[in-house]
Protein backbone atom coordinates (compact mmCIF):
# COMPACT_ATOMS: atom_id res chain seq x y z
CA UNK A 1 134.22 33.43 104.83
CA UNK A 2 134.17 36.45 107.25
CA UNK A 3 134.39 39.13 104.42
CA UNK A 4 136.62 41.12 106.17
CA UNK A 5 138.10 43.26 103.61
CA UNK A 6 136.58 45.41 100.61
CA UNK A 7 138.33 44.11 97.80
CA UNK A 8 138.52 46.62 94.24
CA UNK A 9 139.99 44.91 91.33
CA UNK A 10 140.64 46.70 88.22
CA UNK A 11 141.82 44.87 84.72
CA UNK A 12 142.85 46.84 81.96
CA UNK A 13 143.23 44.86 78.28
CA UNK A 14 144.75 47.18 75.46
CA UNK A 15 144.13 45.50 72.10
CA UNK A 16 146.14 47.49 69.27
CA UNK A 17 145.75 51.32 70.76
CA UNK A 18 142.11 50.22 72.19
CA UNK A 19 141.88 49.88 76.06
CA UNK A 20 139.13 48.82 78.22
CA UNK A 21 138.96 48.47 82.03
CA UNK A 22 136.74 46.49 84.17
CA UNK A 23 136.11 47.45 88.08
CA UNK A 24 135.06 44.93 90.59
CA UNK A 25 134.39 46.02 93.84
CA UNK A 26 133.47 43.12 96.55
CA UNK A 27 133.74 41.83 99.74
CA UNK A 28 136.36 39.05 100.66
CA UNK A 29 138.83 37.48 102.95
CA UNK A 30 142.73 37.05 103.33
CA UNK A 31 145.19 34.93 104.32
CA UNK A 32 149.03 35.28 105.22
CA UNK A 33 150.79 32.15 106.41
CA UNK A 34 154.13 30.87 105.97
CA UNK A 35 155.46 33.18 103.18
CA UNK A 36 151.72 32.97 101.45
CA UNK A 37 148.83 35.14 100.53
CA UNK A 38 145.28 33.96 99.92
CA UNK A 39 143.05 36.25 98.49
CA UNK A 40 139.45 34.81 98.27
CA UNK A 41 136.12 36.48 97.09
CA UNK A 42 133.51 36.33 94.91
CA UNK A 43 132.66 38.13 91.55
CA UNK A 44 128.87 38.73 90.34
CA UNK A 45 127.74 39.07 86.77
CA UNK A 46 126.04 42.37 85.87
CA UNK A 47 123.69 41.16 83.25
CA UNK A 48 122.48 38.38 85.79
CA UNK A 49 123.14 39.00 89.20
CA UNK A 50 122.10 35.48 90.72
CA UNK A 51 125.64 34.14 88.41
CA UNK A 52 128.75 33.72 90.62
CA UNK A 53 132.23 33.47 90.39
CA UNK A 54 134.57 32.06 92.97
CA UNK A 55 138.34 33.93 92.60
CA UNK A 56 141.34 33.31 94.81
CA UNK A 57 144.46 35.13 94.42
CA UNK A 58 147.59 32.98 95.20
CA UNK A 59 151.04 34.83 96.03
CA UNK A 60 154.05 32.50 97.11
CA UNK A 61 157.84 32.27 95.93
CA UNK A 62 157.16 35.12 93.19
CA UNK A 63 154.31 33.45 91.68
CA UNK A 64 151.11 34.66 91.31
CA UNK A 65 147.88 32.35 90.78
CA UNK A 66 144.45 33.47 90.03
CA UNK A 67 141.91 30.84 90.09
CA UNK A 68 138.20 31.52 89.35
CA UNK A 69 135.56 28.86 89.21
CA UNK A 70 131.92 29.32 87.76
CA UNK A 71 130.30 29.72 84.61
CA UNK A 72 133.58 30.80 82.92
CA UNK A 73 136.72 28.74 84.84
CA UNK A 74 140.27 30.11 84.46
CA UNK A 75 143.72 29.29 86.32
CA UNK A 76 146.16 31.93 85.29
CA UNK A 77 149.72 31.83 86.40
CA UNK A 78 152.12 34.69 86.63
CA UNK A 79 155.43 34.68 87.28
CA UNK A 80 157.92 37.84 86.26
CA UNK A 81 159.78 37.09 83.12
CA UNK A 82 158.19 33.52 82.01
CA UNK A 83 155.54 32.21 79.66
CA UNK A 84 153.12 29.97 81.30
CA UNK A 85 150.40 27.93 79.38
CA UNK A 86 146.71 28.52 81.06
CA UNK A 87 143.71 26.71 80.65
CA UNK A 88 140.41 29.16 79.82
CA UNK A 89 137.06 27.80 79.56
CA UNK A 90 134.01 29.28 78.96
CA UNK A 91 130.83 28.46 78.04
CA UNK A 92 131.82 28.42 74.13
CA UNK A 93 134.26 25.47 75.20
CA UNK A 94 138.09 25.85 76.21
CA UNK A 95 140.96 27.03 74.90
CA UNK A 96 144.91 27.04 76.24
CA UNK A 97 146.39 30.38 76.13
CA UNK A 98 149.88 32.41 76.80
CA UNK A 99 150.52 34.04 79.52
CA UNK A 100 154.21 35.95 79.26
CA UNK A 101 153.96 38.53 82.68
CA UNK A 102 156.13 41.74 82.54
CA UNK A 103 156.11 42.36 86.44
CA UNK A 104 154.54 41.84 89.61
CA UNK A 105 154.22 43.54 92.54
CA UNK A 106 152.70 42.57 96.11
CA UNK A 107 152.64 45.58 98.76
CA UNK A 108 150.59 43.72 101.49
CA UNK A 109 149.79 43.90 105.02
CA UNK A 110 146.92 42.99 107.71
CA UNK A 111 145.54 46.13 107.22
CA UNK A 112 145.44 45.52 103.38
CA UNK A 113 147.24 46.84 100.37
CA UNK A 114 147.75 46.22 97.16
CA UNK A 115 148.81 43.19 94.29
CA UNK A 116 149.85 44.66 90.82
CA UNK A 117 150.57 42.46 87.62
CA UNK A 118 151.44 43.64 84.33
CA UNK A 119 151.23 39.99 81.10
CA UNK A 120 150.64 39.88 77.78
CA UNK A 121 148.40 37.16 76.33
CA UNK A 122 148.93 35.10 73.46
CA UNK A 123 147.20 32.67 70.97
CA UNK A 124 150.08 30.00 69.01
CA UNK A 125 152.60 32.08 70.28
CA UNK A 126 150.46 35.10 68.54
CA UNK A 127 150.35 38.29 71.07
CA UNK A 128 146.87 39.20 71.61
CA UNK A 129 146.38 41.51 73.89
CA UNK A 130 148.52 43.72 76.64
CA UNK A 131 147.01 43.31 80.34
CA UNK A 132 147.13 44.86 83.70
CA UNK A 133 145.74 43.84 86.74
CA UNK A 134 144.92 45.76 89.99
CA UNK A 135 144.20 45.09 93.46
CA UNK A 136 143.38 46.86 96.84
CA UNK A 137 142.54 45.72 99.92
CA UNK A 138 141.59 47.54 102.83
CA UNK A 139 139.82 46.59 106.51
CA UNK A 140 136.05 47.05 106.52
């Protein structure tokens, strides 16, 4: 991984009237080939620094993937107007959950940009929470 790019990814989960937003800022790489975008990089816990987690962002044919591997493993897929089942798991065990994603938009170039994605998650067809997810990329 070169780490060309300093990635920022913000997530914002409103539960009832109660939001909270987590920033990310890192180091990571892309890739745009044949009408896809790779976004890799790695995430690093704050209460133990030596814990990582591996994320790549998938964009292709409308469809975005987020993949992270480490201690807590997700695969969340959004796609604009459908409700995908996901796979969470976390230390605590795993759990399916609902993803149903509002909209999605991907504004990016060589130089960068940015990947916006707005889903609600659910539990037994239960909504639990209201998410949105933000990224920028920009050259180093």
């Amino acid at each position: 991984m070169d780490d060309k790019y300093l990635i920022t990814v913000v997530g914002t989960q409103t539960i009832d009237d109660d939001s909270e937003s987590i920033e990310v800022i890192t180091t990571g790489d892309m890739l745009q080939e044949d009408g896809r975008l790779t976004i890799t990089y790695p995430e690093f816990s704050q209460e133990e620094p030596i814990t990582r987690t591996d994320t790549t962002i998938t964009f292709e044919s409308g469809r975005l993937t987020i993949e992270r591997r480490g201690e807590m493993s997700s695969r969340l897929t959004l796609e604009q107007g459908i409700r995908h089942q996901c796979l969470y798991e976390t230390p605590m065990g795993s759990m399916m959950i609902g993803i149903f994603t509002d909209s999605i938009s991907v504004d990016m170039t060589a130089d960068g940009g940015e990947i916006r994605a707005s889903y609600q998650l659910d539990f037994n067809h239960n909504a639990v929470s209201y998410n949105q997810f933000h990224v920028t990329l920009r050259l180093k």
